[in-house]
Protein backbone atom coordinates (compact mmCIF):
# COMPACT_ATOMS: atom_id res chain seq x y z
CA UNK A 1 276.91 148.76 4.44
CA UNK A 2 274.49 151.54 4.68
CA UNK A 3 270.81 150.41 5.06
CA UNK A 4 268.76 151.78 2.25
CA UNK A 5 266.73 155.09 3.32
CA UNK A 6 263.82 153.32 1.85
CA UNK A 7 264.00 150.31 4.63
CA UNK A 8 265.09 152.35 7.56
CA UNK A 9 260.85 152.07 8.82
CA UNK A 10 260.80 148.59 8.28
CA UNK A 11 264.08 148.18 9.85
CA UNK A 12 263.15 150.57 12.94
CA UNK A 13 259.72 148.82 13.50
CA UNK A 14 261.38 145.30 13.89
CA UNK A 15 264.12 146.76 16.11
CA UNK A 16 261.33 148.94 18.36
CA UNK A 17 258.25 146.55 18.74
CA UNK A 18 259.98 143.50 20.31
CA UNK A 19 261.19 146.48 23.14
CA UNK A 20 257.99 147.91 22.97
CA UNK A 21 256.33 144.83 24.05
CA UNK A 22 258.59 143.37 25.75
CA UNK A 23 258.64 146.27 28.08
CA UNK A 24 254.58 146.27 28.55
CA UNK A 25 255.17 142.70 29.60
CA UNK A 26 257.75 143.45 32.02
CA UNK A 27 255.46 146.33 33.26
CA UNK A 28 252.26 144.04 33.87
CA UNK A 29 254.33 141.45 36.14
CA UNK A 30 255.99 144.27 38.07
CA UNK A 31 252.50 145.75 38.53
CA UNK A 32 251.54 141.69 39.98
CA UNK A 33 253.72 141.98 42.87
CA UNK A 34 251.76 142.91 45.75
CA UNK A 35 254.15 143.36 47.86
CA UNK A 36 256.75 146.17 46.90
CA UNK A 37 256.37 149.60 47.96
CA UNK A 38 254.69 152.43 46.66
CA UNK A 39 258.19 154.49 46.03
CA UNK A 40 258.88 151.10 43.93
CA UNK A 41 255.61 150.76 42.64
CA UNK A 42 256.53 154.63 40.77
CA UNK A 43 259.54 153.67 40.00
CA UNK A 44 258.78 149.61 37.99
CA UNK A 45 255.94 152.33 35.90
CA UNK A 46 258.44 152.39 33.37
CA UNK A 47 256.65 154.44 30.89
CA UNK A 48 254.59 156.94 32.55
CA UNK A 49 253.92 159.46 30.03
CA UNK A 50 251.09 158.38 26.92
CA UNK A 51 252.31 160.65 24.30
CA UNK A 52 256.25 158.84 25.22
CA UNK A 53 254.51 155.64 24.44
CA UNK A 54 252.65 156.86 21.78
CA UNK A 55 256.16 157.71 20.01
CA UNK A 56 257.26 154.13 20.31
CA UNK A 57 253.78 152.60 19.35
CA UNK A 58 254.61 152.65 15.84
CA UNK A 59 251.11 152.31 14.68
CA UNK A 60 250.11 149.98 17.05
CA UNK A 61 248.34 152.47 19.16
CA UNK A 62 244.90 151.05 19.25
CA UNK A 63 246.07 147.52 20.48
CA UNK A 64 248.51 148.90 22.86
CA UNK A 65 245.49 150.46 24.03
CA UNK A 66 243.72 147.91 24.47
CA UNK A 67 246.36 146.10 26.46
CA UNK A 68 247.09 149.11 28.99
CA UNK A 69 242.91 149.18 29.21
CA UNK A 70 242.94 145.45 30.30
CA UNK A 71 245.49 146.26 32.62
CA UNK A 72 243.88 149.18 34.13
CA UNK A 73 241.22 147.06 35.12
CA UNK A 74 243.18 144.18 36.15
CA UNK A 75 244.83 146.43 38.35
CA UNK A 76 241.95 147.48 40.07
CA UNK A 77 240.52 144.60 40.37
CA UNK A 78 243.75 143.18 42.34
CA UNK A 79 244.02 146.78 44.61
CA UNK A 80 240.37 146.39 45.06
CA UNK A 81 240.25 142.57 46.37
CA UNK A 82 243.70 143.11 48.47
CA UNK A 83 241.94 146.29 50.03
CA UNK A 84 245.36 148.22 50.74
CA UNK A 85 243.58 151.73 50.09
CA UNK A 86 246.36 152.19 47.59
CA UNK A 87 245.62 152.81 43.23
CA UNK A 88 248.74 154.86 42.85
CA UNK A 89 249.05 153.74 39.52
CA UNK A 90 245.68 153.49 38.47
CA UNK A 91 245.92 157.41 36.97
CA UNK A 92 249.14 156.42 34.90
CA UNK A 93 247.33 153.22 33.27
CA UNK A 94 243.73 155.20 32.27
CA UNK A 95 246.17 158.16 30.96
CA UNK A 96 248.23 156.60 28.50
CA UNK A 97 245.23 153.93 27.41
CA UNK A 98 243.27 157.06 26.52
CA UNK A 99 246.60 158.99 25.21
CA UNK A 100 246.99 155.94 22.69
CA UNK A 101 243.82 155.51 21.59
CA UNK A 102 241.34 159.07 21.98
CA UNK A 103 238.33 156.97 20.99
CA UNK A 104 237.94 154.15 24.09
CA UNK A 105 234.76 155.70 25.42
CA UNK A 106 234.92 152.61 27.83
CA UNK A 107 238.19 153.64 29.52
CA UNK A 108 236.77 157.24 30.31
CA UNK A 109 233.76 156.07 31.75
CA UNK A 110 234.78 153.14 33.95
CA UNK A 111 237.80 154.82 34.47
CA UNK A 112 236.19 157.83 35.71
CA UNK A 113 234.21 155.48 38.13
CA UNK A 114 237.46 153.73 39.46
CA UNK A 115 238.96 156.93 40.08
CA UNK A 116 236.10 158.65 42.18
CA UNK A 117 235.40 156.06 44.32
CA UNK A 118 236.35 156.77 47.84
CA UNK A 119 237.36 154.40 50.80
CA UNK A 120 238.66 151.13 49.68
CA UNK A 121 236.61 151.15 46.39
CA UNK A 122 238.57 153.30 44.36
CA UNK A 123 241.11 156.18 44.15
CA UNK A 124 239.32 159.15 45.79
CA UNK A 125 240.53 161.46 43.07
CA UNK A 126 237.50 163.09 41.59
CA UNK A 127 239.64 165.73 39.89
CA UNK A 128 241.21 163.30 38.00
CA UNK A 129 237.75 161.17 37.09
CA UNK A 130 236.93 164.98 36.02
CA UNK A 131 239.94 165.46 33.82
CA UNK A 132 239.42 161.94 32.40
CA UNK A 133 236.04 162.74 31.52
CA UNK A 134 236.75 166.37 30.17
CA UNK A 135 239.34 164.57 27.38
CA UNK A 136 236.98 161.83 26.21
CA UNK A 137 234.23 164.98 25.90
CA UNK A 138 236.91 167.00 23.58
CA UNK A 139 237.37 163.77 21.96
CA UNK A 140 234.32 162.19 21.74
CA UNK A 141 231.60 165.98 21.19
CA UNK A 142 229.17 163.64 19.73
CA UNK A 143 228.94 160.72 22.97
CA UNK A 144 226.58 162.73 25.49
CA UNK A 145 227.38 159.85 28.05
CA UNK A 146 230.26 161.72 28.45
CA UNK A 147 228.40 164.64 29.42
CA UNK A 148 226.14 162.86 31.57
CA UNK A 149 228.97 161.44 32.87
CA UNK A 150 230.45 164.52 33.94
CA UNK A 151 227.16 165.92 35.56
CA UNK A 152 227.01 163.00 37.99
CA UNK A 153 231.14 163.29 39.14
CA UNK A 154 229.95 167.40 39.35
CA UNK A 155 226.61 166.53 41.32
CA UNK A 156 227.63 163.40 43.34
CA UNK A 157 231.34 163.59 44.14
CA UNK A 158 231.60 167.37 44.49
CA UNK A 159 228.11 168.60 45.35
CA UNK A 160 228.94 171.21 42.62
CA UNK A 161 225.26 171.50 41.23
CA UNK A 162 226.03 174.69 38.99
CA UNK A 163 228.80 172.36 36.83
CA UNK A 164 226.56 169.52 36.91
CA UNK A 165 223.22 171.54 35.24
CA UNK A 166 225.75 172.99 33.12
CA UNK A 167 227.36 169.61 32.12
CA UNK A 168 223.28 168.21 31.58
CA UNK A 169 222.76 171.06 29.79
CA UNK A 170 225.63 170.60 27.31
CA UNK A 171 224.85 167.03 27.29
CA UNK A 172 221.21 167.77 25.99
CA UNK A 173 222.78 169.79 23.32
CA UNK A 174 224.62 166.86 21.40
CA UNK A 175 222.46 165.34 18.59
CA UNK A 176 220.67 161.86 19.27
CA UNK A 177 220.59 163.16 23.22
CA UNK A 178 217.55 161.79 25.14
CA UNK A 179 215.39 163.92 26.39
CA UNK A 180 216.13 163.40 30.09
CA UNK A 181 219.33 165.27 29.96
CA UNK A 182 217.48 168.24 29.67
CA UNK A 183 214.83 167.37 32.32
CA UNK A 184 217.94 166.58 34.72
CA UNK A 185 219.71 170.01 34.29
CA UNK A 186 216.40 171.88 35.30
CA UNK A 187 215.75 169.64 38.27
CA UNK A 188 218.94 170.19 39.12
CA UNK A 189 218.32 173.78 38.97
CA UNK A 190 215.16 173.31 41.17
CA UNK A 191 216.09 171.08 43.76
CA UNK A 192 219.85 170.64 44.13
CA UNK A 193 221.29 167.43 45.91
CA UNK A 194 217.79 166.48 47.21
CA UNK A 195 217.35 162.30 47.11
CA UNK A 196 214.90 162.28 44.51
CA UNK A 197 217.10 163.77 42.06
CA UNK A 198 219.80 161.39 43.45
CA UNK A 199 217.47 158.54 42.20
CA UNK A 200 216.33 159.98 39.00
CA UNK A 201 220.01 160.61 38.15
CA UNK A 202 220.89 156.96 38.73
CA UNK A 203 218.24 155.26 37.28
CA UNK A 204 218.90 157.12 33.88
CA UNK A 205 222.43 155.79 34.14
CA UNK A 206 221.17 152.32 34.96
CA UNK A 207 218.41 152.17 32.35
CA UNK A 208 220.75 153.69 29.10
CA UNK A 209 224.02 151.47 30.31
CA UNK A 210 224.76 148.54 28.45
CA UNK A 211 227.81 147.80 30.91
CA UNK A 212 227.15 145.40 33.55
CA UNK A 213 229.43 146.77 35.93
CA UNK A 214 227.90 150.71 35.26
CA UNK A 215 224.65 149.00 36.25
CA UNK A 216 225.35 147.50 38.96
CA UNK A 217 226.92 150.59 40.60
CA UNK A 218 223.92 152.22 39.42
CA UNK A 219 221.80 149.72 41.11
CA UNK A 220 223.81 149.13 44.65
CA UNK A 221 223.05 153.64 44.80
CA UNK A 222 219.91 153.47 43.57
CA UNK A 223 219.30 151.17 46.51
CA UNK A 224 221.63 153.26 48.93
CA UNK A 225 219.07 156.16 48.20
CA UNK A 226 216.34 154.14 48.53
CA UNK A 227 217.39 152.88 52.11
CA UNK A 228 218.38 156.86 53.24
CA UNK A 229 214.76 158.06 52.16
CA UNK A 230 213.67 154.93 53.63
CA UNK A 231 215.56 155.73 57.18
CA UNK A 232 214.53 159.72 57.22
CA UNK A 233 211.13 158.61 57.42
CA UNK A 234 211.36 156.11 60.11
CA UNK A 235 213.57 158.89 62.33
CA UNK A 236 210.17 161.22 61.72
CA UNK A 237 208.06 158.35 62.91
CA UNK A 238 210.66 157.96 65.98
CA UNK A 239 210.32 161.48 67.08
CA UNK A 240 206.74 161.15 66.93
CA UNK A 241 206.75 158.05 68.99
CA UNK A 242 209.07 159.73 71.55
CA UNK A 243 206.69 162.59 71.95
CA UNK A 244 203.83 160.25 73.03
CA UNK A 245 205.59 157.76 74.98
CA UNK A 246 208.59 159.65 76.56
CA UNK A 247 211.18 157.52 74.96
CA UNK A 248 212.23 156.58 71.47
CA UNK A 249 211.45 153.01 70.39
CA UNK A 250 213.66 150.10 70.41
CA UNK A 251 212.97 148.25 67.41
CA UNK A 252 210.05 149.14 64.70
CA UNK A 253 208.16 146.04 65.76
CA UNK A 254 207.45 148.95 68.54
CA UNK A 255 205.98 151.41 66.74
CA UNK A 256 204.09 148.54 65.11
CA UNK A 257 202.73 147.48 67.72
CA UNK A 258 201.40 151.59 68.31
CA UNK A 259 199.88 151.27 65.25
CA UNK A 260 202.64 153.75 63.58
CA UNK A 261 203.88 151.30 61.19
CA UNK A 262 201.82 148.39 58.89
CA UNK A 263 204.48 146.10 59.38
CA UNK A 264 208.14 145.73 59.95
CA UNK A 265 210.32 148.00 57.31
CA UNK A 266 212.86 146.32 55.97
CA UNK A 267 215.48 147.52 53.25
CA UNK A 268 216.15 146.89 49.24
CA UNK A 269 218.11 143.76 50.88
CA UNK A 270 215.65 142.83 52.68
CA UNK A 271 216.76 143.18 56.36
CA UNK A 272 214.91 145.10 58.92
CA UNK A 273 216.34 148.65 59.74
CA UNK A 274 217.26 149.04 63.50
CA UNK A 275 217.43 151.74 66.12
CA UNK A 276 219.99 152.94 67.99
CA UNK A 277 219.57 154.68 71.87
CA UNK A 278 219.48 158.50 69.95
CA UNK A 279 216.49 156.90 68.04
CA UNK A 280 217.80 156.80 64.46
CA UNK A 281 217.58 154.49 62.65
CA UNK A 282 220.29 152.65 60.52
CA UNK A 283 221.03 149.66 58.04
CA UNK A 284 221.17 145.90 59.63
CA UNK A 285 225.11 144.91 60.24
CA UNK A 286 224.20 142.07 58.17
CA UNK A 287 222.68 144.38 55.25
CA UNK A 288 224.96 144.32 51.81
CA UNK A 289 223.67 148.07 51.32
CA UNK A 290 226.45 150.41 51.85
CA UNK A 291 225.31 154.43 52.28
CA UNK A 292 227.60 157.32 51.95
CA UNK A 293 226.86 157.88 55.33
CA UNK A 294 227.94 154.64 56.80
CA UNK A 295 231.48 152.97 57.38
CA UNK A 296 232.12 149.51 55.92
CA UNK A 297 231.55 146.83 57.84
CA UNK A 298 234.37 144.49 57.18
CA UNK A 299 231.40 141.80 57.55
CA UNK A 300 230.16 143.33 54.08
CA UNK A 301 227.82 145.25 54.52
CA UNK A 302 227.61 148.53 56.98
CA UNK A 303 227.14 149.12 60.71
């Protein structure tokens, strides 16, 4: 018997969502297995393309969303503990939760951050945090933490200061914008990459994020900075002590003890910076504080 035009949605949505599903499921345990390959890992992503899943959402596009969200940062969060420098499919998971649902600010902004991290914290694709940003901003005009998004990837991971004032700028330009956007772009302008900008630019994020995690990446380079300014002036004070006692110090109890220092400096951690023979000074191997300028330290914290 022919099924009644008028039934054939019905009919195709309980045909289509069990598969649906039932492939998402099959997708998040594949994704579980640590151990395959990365050719396998491509090849168990079973639907790769957003607008293909979009197609077979059949209305469910929000809470599919949702679900490929979750597992985007499940996913990291596994890559990220197992430290195998791998997040192949990290790009596939942020693209189709964003494809199905235009509107999940959260997925472009922690995404973004997932994606740009380098080493074993993240991706190392700022092109792609970039193009992840770009689509919330064309979806999302009124959300300047978009914008301001997109100014720090510019400024921090490419050192591409025109695109970030130009990003700040557009950012300042969206109603309800603070006014620090504006202030940003011109400092920008001014000084460039300089540390103090650096700052400035993360403790905006930190103070107008209600996202625990965006804080406390905020807060862990807010201290970074903090520790490099802290470290450029102690390698002045070095070369000063070198020129009047022939040698760089040892330790900063030394240049203490010359009456250089008030006491012993010590970082945002709170352990004391050390010295090294050129007479530079660096982080404590035992100090959580990880600079961009510094390997890990598979202790924690950087050497």
């Amino acid at each position: 018997m022919i099924l009644a035009s008028k039934n054939r949605p019905l009919f195709l949505l309980l045909i289509s969502a069990p598969f649906l599903f039932a492939s998402i499921a099959a997708l998040q345990a594949r994704i579980d297995q640590r151990t395959r390959s990365a050719a396998q890992a491509q090849e168990e992503l079973l639907l790769t393309s957003g607008p293909a899943v979009k197609r077979l959402s059949l209305g469910y596009d929000s809470l599919l969303a949702d679900i490929y969200w979750t597992r985007a940062v499940q996913y990291y969060g596994e890559h990220l503990e197992g430290s195998d420098g791998r997040f192949d499919l990290l790009w596939p998971l942020l693209d189709i939760s964003t494809t199905l649902d235009p509107k999940l600010i959260p997925a472009y902004r922690f995404g973004a951050i997932f994606l740009s991290e380098t080493g074993e914290m993240g991706a190392g694709r700022p092109d792609l945090a970039i193009a992840l940003v770009k689509r919330g901003i064309a979806a999302n005009p009124d959300d300047w933490h978009l914008d301001s998004d997109l100014g720090l990837l510019y400024y921090w991971r490419l050192k591409d200061y025109p695109d970030a004032q130009a990003a700040y700028v557009a950012g300042g330009r969206v109603p309800q914008a603070p006014p620090w956007l504006n202030i940003m772009a011109a400092r920008i302008a001014e000084k460039g990459g300089s540390i103090e900008t650096s700052r400035m630019i993360w403790s905006n994020l930190y103070e107008t994020s209600k996202d625990k995690r965006v804080r406390q990446r905020a807060l862990e380079m807010m201290n970074a900075l903090k520790a490099e300014e802290d470290e450029m002036h102690l390698d002045e004070l070095a070369e000063q002590y070198r020129k009047r006692f022939g040698h760089y110090p040892a330790s900063s109890r030394e240049m203490r003890d010359a009456g250089m220092l008030a006491g012993i400096p010590v970082d945002p951690a709170g352990y004391a910076y050390i010295f090294g023979p050129d007479g530079k000074s660096r982080l404590s191997p035992d100090s959580p504080i990880l600079t961009e300028s510094q390997p890990t330290n598979p202790s924690g914290g950087s050497r």
